[in-house]
N, C-alpha and C. Protein backbone atom coordinates (compact mmCIF):
# COMPACT_ATOMS: atom_id res chain seq x y z
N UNK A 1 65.91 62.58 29.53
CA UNK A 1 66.22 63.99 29.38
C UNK A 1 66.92 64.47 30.64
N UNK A 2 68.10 65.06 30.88
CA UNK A 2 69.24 65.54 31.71
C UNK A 2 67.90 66.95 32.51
N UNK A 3 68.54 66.73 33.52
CA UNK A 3 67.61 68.14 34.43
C UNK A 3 67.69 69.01 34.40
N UNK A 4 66.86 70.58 34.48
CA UNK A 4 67.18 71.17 34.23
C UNK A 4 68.06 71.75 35.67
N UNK A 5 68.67 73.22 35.45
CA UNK A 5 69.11 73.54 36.70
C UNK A 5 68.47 73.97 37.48
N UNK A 6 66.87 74.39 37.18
CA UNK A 6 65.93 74.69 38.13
C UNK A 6 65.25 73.04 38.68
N UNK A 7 65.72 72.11 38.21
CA UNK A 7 64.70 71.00 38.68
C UNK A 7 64.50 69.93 37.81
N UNK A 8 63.46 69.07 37.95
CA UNK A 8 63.31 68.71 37.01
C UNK A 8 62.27 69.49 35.73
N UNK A 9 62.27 68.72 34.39
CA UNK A 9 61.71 69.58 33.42
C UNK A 9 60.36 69.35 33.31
N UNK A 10 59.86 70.23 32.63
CA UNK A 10 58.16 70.40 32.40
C UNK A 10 57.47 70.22 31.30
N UNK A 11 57.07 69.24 31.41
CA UNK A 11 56.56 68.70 30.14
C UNK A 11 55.03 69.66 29.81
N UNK A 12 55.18 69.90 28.63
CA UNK A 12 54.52 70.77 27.73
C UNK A 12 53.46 70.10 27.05
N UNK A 13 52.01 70.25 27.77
CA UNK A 13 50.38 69.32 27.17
C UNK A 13 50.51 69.77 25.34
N UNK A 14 49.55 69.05 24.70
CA UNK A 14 49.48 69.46 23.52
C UNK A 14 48.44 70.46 23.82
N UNK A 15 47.54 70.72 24.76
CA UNK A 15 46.54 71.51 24.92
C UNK A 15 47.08 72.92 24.60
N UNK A 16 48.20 73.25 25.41
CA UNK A 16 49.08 74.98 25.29
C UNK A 16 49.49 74.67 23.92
N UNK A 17 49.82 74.08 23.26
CA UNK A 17 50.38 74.22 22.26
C UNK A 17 49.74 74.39 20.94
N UNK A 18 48.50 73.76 21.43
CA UNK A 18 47.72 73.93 20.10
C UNK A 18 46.56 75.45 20.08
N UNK A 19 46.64 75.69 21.68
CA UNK A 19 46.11 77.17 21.34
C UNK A 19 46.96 78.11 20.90
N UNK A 20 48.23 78.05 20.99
CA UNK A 20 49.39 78.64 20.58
C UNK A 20 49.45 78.78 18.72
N UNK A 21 48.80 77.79 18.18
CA UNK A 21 49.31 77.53 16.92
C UNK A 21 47.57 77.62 16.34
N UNK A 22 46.36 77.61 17.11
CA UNK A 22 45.35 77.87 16.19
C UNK A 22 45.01 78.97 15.91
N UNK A 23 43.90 79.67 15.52
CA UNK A 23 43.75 80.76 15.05
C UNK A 23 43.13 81.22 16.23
N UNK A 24 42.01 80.49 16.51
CA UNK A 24 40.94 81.23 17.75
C UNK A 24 41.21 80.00 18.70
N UNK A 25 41.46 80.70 19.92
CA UNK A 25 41.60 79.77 21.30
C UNK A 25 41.47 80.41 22.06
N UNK A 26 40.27 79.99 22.94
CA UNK A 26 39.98 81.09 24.30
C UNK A 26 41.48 81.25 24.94
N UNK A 27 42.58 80.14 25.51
CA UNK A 27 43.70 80.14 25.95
C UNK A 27 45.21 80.83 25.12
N UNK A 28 44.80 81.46 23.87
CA UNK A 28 45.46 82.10 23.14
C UNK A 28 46.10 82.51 23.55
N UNK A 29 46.13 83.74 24.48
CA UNK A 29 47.13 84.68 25.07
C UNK A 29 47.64 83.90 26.12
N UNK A 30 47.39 83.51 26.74
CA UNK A 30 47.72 82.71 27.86
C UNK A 30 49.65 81.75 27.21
N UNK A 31 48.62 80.98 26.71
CA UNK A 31 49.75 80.34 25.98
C UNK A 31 50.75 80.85 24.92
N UNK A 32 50.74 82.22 24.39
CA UNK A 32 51.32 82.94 24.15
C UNK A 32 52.49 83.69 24.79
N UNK A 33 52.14 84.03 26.40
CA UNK A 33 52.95 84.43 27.29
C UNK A 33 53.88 83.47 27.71
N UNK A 34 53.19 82.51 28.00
CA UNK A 34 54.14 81.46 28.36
C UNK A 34 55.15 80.97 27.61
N UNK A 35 54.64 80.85 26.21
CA UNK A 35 56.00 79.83 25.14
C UNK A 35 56.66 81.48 24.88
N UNK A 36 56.48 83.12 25.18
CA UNK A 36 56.98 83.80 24.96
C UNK A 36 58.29 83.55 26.18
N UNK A 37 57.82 83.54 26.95
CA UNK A 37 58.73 83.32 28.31
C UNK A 37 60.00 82.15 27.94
N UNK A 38 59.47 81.41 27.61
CA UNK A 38 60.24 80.25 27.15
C UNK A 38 61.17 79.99 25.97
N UNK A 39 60.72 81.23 25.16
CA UNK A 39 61.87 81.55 24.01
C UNK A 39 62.75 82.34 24.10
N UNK A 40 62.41 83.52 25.05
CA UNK A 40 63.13 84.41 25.45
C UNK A 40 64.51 83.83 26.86
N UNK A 41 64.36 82.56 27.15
CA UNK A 41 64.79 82.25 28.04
C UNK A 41 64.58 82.65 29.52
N UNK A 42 63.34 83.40 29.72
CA UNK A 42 63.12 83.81 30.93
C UNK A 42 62.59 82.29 31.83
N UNK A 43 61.80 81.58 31.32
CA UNK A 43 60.87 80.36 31.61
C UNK A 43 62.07 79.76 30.96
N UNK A 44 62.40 78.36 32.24
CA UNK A 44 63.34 77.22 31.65
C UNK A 44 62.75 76.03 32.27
N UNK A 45 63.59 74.88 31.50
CA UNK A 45 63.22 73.73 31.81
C UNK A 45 62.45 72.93 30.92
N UNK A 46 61.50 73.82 30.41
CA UNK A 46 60.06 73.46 29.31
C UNK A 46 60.42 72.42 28.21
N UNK A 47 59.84 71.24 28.06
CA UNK A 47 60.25 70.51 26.92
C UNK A 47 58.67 69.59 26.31
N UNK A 48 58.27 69.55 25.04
CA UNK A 48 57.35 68.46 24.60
C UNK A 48 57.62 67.51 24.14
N UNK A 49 56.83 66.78 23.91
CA UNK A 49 57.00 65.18 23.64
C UNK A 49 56.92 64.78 22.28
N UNK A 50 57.32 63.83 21.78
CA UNK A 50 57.39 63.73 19.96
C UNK A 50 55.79 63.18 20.00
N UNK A 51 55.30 62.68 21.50
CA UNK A 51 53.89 62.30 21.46
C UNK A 51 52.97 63.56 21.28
N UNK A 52 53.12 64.44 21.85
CA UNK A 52 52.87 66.18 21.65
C UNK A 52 52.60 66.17 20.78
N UNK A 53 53.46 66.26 19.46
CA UNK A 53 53.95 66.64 18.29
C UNK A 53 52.97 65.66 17.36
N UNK A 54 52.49 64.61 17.77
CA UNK A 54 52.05 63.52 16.67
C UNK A 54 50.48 63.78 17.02
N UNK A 55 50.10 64.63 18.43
CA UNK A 55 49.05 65.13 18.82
C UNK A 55 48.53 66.05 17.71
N UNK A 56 49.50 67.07 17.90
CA UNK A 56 49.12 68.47 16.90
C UNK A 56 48.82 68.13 15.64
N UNK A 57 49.75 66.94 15.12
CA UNK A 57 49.86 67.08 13.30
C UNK A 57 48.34 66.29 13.36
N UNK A 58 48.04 65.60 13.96
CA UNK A 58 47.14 64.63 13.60
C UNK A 58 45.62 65.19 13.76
N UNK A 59 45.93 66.47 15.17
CA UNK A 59 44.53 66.99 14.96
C UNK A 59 44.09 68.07 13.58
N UNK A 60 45.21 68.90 13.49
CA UNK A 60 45.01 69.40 11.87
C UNK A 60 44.71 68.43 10.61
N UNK A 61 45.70 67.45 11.18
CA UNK A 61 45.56 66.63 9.41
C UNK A 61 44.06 65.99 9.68
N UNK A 62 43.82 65.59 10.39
CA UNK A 62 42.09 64.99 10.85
C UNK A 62 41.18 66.19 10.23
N UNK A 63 41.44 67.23 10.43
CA UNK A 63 40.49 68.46 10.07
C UNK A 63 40.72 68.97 8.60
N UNK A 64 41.88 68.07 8.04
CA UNK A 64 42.03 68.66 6.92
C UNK A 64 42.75 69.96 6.66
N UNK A 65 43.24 70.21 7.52
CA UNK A 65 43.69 71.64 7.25
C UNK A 65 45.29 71.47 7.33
N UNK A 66 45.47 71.62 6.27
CA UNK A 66 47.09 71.11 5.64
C UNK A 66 47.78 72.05 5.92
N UNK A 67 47.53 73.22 5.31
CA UNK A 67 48.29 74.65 5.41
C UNK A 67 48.61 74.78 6.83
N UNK A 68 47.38 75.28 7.53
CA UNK A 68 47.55 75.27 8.80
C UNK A 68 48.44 74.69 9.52
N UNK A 69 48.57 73.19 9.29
CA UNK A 69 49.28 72.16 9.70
C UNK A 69 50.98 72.85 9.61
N UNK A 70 50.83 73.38 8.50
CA UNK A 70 52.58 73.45 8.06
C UNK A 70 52.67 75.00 8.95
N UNK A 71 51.50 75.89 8.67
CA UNK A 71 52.26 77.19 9.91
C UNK A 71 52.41 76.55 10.92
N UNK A 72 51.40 75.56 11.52
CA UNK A 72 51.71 75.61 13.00
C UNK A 72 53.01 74.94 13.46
N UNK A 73 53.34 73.59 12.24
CA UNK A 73 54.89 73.54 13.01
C UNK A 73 55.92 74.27 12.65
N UNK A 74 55.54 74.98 11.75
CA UNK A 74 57.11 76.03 11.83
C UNK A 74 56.76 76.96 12.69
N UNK A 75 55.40 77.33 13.09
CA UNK A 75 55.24 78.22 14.56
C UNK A 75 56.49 77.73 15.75
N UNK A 76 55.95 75.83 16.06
CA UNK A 76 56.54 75.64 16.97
C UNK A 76 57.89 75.41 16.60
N UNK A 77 58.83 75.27 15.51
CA UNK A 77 60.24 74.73 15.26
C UNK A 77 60.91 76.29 15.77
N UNK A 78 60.38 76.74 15.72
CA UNK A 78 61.17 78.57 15.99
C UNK A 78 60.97 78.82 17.53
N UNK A 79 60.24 78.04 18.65
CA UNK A 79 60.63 78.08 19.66
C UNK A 79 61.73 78.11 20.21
N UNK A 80 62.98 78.49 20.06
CA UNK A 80 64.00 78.23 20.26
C UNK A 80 64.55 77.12 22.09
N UNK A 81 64.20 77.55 22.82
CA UNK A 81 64.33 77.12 24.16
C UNK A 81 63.20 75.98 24.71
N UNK A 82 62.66 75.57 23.77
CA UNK A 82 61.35 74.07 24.17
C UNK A 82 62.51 73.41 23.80
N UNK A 83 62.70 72.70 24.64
CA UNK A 83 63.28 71.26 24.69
C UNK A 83 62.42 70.20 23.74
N UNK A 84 62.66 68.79 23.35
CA UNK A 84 62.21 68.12 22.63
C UNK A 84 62.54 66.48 23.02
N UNK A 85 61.83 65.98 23.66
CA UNK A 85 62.49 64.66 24.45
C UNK A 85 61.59 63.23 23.38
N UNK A 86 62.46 62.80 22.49
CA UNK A 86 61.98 61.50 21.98
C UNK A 86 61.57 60.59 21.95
N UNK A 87 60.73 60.56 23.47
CA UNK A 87 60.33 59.82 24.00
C UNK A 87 58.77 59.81 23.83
């Protein structure tokens, strides 16, 4: 993944992301501000991992919760400014 112009980039835990996308998470707001920052382009650099990504689906689909599963990644596909490194 190419650098950003602040530096290098910041890889994004599945931890923020999945309070971002559950219903109740003590870190809710928290991680709210932040991926807000990051869509708005104020926060740059930010990118997750397709390992991230195989994090999230797998802890919903483990729990069974299908629906859920499908808001939370179109939660995250509308991030506009998260980077996405295939690695």
């Amino acid at each position: 993944m190419k650098k950003s112009l602040e530096g290098d980039p910041i890889l994004i835990e599945s931890d923020l992301l999945l309070a971002y996308v559950k219903k109740e998470d003590r870190l809710k707001p928290v991680a709210r501000k932040i991926l807000r920052g990051i869509n708005s382009g104020k926060l740059k650099g930010f990118y997750a991992s397709t390992a991230v990504l195989q994090e999230i689906i797998f802890w919903f689909f483990n729990r069974n919760l299908i629906k859920e599963l499908i808001d939370a990644i179109n939660a995250l596909i509308h991030i506009k400014k998260l980077g996405v490194d295939p690695n």
